[in-house]
PDB file of N, CA and C in Angstrom:
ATOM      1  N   UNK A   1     -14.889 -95.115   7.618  1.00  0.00           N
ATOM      2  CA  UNK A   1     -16.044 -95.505   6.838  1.00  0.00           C
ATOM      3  C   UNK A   1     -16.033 -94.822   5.479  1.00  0.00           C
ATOM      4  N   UNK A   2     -15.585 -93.447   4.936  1.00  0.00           N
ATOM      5  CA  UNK A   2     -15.460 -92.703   4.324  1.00  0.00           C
ATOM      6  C   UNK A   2     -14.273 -93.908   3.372  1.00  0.00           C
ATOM      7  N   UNK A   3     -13.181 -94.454   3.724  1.00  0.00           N
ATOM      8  CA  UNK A   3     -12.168 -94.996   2.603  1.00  0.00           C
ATOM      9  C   UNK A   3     -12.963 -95.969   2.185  1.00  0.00           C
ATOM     10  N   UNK A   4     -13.947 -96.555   2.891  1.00  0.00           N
ATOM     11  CA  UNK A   4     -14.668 -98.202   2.619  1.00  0.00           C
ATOM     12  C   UNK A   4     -15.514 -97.774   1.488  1.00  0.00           C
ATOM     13  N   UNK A   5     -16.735 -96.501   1.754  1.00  0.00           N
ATOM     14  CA  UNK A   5     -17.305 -95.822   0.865  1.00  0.00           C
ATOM     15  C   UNK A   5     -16.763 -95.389  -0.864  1.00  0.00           C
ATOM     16  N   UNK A   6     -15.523 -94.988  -0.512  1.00  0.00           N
ATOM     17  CA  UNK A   6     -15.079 -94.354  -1.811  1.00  0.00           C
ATOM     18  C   UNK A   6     -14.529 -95.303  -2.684  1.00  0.00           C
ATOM     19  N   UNK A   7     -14.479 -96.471  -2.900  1.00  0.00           N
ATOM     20  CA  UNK A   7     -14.191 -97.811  -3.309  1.00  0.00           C
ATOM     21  C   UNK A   7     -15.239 -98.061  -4.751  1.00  0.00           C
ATOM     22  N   UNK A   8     -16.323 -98.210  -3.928  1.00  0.00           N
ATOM     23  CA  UNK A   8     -17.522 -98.452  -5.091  1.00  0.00           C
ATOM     24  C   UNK A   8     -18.020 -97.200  -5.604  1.00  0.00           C
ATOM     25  N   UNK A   9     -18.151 -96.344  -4.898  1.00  0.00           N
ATOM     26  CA  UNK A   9     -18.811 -94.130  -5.550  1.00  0.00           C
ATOM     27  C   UNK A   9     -17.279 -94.733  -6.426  1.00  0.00           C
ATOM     28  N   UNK A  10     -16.110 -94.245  -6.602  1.00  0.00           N
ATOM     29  CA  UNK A  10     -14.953 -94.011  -7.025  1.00  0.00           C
ATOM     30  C   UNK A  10     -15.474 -94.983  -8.591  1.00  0.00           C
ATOM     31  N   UNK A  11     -15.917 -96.405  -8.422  1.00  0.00           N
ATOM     32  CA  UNK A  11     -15.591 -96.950  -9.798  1.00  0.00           C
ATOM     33  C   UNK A  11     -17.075 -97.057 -10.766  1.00  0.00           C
ATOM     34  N   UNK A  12     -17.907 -96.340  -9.782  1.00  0.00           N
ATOM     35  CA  UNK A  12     -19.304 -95.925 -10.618  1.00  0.00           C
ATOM     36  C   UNK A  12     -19.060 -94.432 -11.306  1.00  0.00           C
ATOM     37  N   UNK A  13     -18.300 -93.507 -10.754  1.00  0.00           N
ATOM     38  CA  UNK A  13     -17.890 -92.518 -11.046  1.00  0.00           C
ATOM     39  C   UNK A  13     -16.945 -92.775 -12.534  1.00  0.00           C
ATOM     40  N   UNK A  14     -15.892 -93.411 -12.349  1.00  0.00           N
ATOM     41  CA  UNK A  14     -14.961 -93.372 -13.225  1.00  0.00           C
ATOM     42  C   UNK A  14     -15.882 -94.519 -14.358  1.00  0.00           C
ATOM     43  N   UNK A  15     -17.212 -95.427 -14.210  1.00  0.00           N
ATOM     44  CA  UNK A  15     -17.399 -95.713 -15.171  1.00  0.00           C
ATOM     45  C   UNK A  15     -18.232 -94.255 -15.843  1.00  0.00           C
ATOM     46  N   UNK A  16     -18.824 -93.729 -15.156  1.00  0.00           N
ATOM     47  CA  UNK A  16     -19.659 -92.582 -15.963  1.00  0.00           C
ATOM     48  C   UNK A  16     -18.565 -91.677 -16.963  1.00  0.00           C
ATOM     49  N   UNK A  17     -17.843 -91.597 -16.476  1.00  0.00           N
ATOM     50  CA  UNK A  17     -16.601 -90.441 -16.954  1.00  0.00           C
ATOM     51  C   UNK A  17     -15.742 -91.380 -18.142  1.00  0.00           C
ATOM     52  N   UNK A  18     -15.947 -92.443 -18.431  1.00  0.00           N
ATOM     53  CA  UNK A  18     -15.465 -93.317 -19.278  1.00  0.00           C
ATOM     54  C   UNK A  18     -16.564 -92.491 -21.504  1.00  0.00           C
ATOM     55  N   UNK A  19     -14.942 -92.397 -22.147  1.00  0.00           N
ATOM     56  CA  UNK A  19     -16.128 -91.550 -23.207  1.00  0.00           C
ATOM     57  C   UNK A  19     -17.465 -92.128 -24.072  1.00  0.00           C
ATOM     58  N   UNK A  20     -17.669 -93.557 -23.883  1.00  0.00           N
ATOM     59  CA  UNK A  20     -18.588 -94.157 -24.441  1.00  0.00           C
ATOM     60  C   UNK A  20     -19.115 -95.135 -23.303  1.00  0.00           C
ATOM     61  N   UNK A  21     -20.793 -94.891 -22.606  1.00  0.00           N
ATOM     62  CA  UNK A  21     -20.643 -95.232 -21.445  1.00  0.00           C
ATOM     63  C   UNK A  21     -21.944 -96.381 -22.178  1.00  0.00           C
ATOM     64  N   UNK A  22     -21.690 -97.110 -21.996  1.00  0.00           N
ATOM     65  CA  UNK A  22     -22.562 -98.509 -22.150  1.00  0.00           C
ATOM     66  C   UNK A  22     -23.843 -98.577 -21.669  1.00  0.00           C
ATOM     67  N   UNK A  23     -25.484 -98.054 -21.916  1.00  0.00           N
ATOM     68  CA  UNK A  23     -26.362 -97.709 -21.295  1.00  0.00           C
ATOM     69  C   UNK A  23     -26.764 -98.996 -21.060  1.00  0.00           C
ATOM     70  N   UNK A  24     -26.404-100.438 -21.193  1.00  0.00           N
ATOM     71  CA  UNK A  24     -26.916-101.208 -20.956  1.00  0.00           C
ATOM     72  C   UNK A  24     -26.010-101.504 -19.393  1.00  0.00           C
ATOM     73  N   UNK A  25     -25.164-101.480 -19.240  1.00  0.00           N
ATOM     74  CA  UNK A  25     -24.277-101.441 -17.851  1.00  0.00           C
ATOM     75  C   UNK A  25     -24.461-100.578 -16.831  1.00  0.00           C
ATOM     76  N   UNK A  26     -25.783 -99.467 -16.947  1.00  0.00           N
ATOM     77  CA  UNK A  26     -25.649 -98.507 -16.237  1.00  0.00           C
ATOM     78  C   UNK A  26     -26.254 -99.480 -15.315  1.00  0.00           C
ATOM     79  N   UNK A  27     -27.765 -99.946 -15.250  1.00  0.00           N
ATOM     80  CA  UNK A  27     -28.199-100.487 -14.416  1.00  0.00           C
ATOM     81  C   UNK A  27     -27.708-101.487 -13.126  1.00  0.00           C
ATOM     82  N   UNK A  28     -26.572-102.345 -13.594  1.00  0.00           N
ATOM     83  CA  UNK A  28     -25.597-103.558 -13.356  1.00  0.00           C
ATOM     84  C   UNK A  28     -24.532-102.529 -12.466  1.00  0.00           C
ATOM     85  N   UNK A  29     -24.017-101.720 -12.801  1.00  0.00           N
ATOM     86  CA  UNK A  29     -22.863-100.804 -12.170  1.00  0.00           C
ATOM     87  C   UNK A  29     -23.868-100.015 -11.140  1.00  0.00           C
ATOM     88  N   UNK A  30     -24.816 -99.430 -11.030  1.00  0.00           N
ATOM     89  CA  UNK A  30     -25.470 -98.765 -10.422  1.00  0.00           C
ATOM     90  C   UNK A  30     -25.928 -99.908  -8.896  1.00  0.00           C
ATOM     91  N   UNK A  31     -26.026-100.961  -9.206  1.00  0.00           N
ATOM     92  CA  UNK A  31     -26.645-101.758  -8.434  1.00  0.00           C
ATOM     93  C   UNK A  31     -25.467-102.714  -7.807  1.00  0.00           C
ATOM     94  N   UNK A  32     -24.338-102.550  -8.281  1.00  0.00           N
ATOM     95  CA  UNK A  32     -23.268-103.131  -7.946  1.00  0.00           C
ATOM     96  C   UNK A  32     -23.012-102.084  -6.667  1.00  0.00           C
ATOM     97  N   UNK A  33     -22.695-101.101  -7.271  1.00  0.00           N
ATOM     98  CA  UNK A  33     -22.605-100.187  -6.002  1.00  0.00           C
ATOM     99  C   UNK A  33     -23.303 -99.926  -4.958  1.00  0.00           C
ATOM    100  N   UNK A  34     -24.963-100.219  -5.209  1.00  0.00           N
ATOM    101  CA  UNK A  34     -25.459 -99.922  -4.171  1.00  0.00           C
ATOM    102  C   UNK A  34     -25.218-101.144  -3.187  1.00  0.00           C
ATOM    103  N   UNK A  35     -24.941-102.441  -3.670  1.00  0.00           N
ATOM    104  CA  UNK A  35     -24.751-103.424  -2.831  1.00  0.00           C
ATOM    105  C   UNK A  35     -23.228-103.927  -2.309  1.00  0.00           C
ATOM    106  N   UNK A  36     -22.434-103.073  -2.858  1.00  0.00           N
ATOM    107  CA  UNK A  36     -21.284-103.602  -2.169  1.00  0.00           C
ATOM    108  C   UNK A  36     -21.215-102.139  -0.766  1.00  0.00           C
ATOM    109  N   UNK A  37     -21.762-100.910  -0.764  1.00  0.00           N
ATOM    110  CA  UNK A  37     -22.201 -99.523  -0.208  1.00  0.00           C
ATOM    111  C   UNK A  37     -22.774-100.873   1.188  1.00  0.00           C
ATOM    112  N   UNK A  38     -24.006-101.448   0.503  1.00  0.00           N
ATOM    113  CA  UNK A  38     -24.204-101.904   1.945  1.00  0.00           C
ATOM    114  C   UNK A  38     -23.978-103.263   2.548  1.00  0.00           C
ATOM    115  N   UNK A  39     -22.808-103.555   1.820  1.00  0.00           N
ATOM    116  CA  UNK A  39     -22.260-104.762   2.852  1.00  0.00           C
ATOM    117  C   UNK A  39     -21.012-103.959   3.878  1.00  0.00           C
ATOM    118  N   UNK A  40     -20.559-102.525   3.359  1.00  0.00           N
ATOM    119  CA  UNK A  40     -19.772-101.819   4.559  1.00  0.00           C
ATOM    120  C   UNK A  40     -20.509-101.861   5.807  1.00  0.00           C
ATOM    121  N   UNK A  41     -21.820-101.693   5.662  1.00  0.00           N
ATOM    122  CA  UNK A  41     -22.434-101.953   7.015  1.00  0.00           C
ATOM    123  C   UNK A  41     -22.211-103.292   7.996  1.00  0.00           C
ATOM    124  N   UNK A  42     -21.695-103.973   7.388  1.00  0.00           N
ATOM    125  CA  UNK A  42     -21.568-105.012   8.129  1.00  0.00           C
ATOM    126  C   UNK A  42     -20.329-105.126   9.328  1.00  0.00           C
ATOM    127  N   UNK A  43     -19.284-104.122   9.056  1.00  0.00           N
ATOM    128  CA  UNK A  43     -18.666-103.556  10.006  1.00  0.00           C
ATOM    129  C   UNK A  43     -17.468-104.468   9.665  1.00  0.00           C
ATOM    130  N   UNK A  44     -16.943-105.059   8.655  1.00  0.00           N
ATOM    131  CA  UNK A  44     -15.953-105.860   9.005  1.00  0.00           C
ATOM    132  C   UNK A  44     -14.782-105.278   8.069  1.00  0.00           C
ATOM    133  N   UNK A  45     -14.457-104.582   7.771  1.00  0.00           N
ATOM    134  CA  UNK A  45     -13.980-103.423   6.763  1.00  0.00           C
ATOM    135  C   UNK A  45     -12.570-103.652   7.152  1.00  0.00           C
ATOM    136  N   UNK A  46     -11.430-103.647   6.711  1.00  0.00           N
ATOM    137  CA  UNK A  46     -10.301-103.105   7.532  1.00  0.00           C
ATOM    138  C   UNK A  46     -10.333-101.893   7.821  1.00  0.00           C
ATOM    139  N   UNK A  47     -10.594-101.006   7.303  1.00  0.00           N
ATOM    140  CA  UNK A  47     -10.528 -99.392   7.901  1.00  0.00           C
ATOM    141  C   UNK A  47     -11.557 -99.277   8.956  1.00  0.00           C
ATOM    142  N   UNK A  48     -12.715 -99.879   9.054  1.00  0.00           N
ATOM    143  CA  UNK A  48     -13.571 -99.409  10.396  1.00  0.00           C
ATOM    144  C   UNK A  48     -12.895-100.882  11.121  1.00  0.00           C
ATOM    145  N   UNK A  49     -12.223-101.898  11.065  1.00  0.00           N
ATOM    146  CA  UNK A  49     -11.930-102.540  12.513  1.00  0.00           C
ATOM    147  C   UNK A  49     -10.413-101.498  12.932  1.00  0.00           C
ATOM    148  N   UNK A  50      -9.766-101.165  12.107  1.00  0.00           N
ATOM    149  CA  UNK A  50      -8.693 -99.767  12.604  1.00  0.00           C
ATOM    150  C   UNK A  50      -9.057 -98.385  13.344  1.00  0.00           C
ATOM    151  N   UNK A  51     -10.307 -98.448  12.610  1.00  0.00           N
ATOM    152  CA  UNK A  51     -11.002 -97.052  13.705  1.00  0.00           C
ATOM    153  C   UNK A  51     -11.752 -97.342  15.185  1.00  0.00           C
ATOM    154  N   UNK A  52     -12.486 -98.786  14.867  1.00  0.00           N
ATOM    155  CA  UNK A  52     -12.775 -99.262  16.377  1.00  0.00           C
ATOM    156  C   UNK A  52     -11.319 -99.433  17.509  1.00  0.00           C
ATOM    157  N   UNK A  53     -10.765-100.361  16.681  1.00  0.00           N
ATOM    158  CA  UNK A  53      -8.941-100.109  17.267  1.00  0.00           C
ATOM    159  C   UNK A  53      -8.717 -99.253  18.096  1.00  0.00           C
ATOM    160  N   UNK A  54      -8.909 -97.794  17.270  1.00  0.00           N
ATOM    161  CA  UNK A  54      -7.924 -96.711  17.608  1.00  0.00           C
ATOM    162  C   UNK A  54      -8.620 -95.552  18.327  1.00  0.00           C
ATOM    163  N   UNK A  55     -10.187 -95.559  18.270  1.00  0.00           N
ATOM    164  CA  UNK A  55     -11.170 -94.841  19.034  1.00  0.00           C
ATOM    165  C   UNK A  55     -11.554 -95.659  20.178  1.00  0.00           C
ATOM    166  N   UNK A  56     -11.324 -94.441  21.555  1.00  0.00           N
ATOM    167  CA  UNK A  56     -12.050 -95.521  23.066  1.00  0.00           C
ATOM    168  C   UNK A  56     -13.297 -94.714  23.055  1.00  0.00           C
ATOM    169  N   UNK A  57     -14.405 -95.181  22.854  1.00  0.00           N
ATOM    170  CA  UNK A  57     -15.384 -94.847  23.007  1.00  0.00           C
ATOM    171  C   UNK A  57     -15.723 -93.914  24.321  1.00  0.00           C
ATOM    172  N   UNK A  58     -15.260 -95.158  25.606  1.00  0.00           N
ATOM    173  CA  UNK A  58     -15.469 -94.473  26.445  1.00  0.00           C
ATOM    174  C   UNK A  58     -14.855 -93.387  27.218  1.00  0.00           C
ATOM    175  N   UNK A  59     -13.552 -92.803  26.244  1.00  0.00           N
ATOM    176  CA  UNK A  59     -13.210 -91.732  27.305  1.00  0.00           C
ATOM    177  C   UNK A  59     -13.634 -90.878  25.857  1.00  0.00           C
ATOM    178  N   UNK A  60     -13.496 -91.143  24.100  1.00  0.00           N
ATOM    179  CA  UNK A  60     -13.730 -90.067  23.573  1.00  0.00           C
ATOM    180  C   UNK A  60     -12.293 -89.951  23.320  1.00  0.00           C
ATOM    181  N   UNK A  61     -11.238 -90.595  23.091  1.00  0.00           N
ATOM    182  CA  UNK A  61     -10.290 -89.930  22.249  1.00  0.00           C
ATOM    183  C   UNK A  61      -9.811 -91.120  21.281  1.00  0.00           C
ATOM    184  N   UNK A  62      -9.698 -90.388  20.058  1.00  0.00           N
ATOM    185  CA  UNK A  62      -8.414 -91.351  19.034  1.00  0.00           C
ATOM    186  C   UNK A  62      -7.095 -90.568  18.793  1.00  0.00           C
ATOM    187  N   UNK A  63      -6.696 -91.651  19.042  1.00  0.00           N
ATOM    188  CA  UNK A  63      -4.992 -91.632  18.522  1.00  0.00           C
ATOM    189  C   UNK A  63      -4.770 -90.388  19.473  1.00  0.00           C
ATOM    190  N   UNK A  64      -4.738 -90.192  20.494  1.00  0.00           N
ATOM    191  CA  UNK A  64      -4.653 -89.211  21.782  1.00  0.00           C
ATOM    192  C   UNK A  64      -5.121 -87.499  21.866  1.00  0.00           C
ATOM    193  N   UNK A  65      -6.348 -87.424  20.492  1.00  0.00           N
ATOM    194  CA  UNK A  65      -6.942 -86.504  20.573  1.00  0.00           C
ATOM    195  C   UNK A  65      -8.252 -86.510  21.120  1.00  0.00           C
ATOM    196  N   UNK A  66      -9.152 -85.688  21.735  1.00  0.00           N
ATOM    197  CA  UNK A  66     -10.117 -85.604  22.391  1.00  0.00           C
ATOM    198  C   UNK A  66     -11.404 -85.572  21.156  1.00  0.00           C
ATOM    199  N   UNK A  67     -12.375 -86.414  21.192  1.00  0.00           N
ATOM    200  CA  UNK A  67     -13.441 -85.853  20.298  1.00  0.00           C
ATOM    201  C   UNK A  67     -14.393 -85.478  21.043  1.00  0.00           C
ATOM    202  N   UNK A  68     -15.408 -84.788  20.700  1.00  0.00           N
ATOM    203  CA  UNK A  68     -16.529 -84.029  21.078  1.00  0.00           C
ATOM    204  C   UNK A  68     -17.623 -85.200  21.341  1.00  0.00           C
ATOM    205  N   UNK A  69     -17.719 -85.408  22.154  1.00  0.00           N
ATOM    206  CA  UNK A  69     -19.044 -86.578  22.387  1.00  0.00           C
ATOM    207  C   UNK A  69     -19.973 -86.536  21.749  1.00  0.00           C
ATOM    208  N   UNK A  70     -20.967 -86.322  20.596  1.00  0.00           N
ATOM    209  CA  UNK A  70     -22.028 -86.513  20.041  1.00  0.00           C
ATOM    210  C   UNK A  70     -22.999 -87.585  20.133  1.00  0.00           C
ATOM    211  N   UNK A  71     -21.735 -88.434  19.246  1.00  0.00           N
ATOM    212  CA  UNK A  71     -22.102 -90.065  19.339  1.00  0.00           C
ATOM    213  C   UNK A  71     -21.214 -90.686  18.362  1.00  0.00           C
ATOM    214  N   UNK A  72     -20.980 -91.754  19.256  1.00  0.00           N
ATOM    215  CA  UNK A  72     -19.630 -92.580  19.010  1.00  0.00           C
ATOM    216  C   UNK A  72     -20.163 -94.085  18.653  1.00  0.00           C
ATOM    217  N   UNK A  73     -21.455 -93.814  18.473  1.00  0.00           N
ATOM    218  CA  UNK A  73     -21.936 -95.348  18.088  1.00  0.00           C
ATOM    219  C   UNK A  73     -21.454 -95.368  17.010  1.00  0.00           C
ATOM    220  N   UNK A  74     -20.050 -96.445  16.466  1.00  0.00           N
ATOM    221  CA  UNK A  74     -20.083 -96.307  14.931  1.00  0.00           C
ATOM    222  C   UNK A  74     -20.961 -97.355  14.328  1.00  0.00           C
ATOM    223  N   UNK A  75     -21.384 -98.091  14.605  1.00  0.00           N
ATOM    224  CA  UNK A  75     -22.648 -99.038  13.997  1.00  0.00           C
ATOM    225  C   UNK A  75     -23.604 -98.292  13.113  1.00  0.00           C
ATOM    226  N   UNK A  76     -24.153 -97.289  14.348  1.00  0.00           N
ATOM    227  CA  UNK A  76     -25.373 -96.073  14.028  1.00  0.00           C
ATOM    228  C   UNK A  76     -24.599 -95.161  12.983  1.00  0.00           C
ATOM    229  N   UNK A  77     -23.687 -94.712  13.364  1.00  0.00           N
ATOM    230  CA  UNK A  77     -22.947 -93.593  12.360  1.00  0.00           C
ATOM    231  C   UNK A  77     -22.764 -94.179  10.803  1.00  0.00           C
ATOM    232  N   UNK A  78     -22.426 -95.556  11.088  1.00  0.00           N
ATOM    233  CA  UNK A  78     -22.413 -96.212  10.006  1.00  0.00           C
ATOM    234  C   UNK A  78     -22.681 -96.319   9.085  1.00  0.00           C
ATOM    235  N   UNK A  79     -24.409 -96.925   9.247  1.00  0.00           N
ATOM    236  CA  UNK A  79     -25.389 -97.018   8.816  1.00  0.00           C
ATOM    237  C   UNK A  79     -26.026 -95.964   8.026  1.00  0.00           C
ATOM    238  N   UNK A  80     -26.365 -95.063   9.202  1.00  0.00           N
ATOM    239  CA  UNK A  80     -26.577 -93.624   8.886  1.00  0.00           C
ATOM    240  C   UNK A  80     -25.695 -92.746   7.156  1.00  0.00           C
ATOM    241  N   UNK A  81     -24.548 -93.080   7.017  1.00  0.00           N
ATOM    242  CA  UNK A  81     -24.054 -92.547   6.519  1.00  0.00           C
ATOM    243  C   UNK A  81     -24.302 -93.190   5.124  1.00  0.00           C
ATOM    244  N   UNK A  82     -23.841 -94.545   5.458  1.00  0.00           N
ATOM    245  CA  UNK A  82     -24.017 -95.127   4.000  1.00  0.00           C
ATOM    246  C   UNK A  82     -26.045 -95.234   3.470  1.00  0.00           C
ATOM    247  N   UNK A  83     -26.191 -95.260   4.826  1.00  0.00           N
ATOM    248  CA  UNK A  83     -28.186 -95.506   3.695  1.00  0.00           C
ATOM    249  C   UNK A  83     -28.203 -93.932   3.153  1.00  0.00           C
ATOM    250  N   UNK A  84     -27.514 -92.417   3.472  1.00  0.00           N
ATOM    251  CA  UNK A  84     -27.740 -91.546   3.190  1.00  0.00           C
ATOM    252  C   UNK A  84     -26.668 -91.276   1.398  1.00  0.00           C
ATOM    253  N   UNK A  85     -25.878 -92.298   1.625  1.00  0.00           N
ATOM    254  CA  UNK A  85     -24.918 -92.032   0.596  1.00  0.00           C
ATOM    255  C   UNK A  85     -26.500 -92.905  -0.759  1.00  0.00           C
ATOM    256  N   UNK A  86     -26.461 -93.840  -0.051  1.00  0.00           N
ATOM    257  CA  UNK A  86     -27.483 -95.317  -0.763  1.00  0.00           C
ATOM    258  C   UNK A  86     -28.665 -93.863  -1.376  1.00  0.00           C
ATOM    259  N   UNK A  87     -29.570 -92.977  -0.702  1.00  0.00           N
ATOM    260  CA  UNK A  87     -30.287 -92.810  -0.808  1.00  0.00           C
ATOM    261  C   UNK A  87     -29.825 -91.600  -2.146  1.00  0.00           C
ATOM    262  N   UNK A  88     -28.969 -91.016  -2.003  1.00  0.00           N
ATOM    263  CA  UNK A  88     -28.425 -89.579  -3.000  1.00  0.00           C
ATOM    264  C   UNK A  88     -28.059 -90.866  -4.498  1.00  0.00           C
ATOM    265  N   UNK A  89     -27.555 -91.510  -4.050  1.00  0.00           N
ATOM    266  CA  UNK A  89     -27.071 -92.703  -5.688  1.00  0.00           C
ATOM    267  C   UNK A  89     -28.597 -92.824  -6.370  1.00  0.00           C
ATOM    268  N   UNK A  90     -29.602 -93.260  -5.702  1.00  0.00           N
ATOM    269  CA  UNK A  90     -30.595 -93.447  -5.993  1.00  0.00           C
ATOM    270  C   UNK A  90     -31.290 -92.743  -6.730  1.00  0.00           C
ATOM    271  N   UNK A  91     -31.165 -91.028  -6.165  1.00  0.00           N
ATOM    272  CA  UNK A  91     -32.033 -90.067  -6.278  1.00  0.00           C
ATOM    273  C   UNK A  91     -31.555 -89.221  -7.259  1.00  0.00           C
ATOM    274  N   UNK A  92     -30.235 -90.068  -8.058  1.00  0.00           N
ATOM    275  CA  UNK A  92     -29.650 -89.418  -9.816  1.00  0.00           C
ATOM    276  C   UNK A  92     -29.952 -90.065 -10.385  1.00  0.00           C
ATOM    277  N   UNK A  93     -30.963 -91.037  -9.981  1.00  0.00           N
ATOM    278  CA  UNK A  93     -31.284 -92.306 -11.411  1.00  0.00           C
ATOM    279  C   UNK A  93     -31.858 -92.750 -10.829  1.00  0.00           C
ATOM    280  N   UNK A  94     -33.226 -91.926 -11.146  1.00  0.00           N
ATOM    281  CA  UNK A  94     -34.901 -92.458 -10.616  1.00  0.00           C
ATOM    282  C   UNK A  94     -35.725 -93.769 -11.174  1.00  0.00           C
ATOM    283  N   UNK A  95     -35.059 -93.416 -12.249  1.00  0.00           N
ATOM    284  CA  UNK A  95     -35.781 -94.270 -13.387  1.00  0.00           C
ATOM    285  C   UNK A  95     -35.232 -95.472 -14.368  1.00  0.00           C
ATOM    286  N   UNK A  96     -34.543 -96.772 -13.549  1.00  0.00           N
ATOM    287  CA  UNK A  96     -33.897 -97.511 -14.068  1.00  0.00           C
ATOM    288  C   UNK A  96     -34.462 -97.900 -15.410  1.00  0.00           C
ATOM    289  N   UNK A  97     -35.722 -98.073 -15.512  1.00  0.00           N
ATOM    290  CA  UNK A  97     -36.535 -98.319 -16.483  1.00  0.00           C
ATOM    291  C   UNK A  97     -36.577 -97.675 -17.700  1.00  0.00           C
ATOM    292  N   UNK A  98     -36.419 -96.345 -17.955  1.00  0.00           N
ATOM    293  CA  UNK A  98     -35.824 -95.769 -18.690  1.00  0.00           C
ATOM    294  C   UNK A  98     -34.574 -95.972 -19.397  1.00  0.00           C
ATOM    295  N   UNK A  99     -33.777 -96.048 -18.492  1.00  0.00           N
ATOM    296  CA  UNK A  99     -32.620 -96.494 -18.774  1.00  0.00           C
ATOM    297  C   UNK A  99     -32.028 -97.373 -19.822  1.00  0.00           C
ATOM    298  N   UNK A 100     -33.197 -99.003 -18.948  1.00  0.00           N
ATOM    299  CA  UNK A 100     -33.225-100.095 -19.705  1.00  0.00           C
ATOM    300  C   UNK A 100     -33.903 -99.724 -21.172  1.00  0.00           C
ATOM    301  N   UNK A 101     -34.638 -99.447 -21.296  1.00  0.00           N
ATOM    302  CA  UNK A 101     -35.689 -98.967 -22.583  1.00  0.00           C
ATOM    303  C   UNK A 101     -34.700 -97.873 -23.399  1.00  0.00           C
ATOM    304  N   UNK A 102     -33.647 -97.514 -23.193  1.00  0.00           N
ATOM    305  CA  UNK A 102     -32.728 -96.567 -24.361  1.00  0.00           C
ATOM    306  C   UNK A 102     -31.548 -97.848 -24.295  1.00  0.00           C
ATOM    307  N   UNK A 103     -31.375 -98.278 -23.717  1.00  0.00           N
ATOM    308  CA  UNK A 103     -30.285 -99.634 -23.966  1.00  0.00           C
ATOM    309  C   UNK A 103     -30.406-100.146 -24.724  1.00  0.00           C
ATOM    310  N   UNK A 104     -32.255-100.391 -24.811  1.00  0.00           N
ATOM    311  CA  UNK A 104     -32.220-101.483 -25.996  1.00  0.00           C
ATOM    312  C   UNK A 104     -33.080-100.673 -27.325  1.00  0.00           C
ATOM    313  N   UNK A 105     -32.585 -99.593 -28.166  1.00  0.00           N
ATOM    314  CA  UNK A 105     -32.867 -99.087 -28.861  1.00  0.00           C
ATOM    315  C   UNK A 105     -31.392 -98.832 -29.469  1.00  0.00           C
ATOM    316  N   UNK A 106     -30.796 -99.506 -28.681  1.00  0.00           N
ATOM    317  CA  UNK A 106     -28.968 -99.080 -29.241  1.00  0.00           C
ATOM    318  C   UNK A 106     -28.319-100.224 -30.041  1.00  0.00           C
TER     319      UNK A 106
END
């Protein structure tokens, strides 16, 4: 879930780090990411149908190591991870509105 994740963080990142960053694109890139973040939930990923693959839930091992039972729901883990990733993107740029309003002063 982590390679599916770093796809869209990775090219919102590298637009910020770009030396003239387009304040009118922040909004559009910001929201791009949050919505491609949650179509990983949908579970159809190649890297999470390789980890369902390769994890047996029910004995608890991948690729012939033992994991610690916690919880192996990856649906829940899923979810969990990306609305928490969804929620930190959010919570660096409170104020799209702002945003928009210095865009168009440029």
């Amino acid at each position: 879930m982590m390679m599916d994740a770093m796809a869209p963080v990775t090219i919102l990142s590298q637009f910020f780090q770009t030396e003239n960053v387009d304040l009118a694109l922040v909004k559009v890139k910001i929201d791009l990411c949050l919505s491609d973040l949650e179509q990983i939930k949908s579970m159809e990923s190649h890297h999470l149908q390789a980890l369902k693959e390769d994890l047996d839930v029910q004995t608890g091992f991948f690729k012939r190591h033992s994991i610690k039972k916690t919880n192996l729901n990856l649906t829940k883990l899923t979810e969990e991870f990306i609305d928490t990733l969804k929620e930190n993107i959010i919570a660096r740029f409170p104020s799209s509105d702002l945003i928009t309003h210095l865009a168009s002063l440029l």
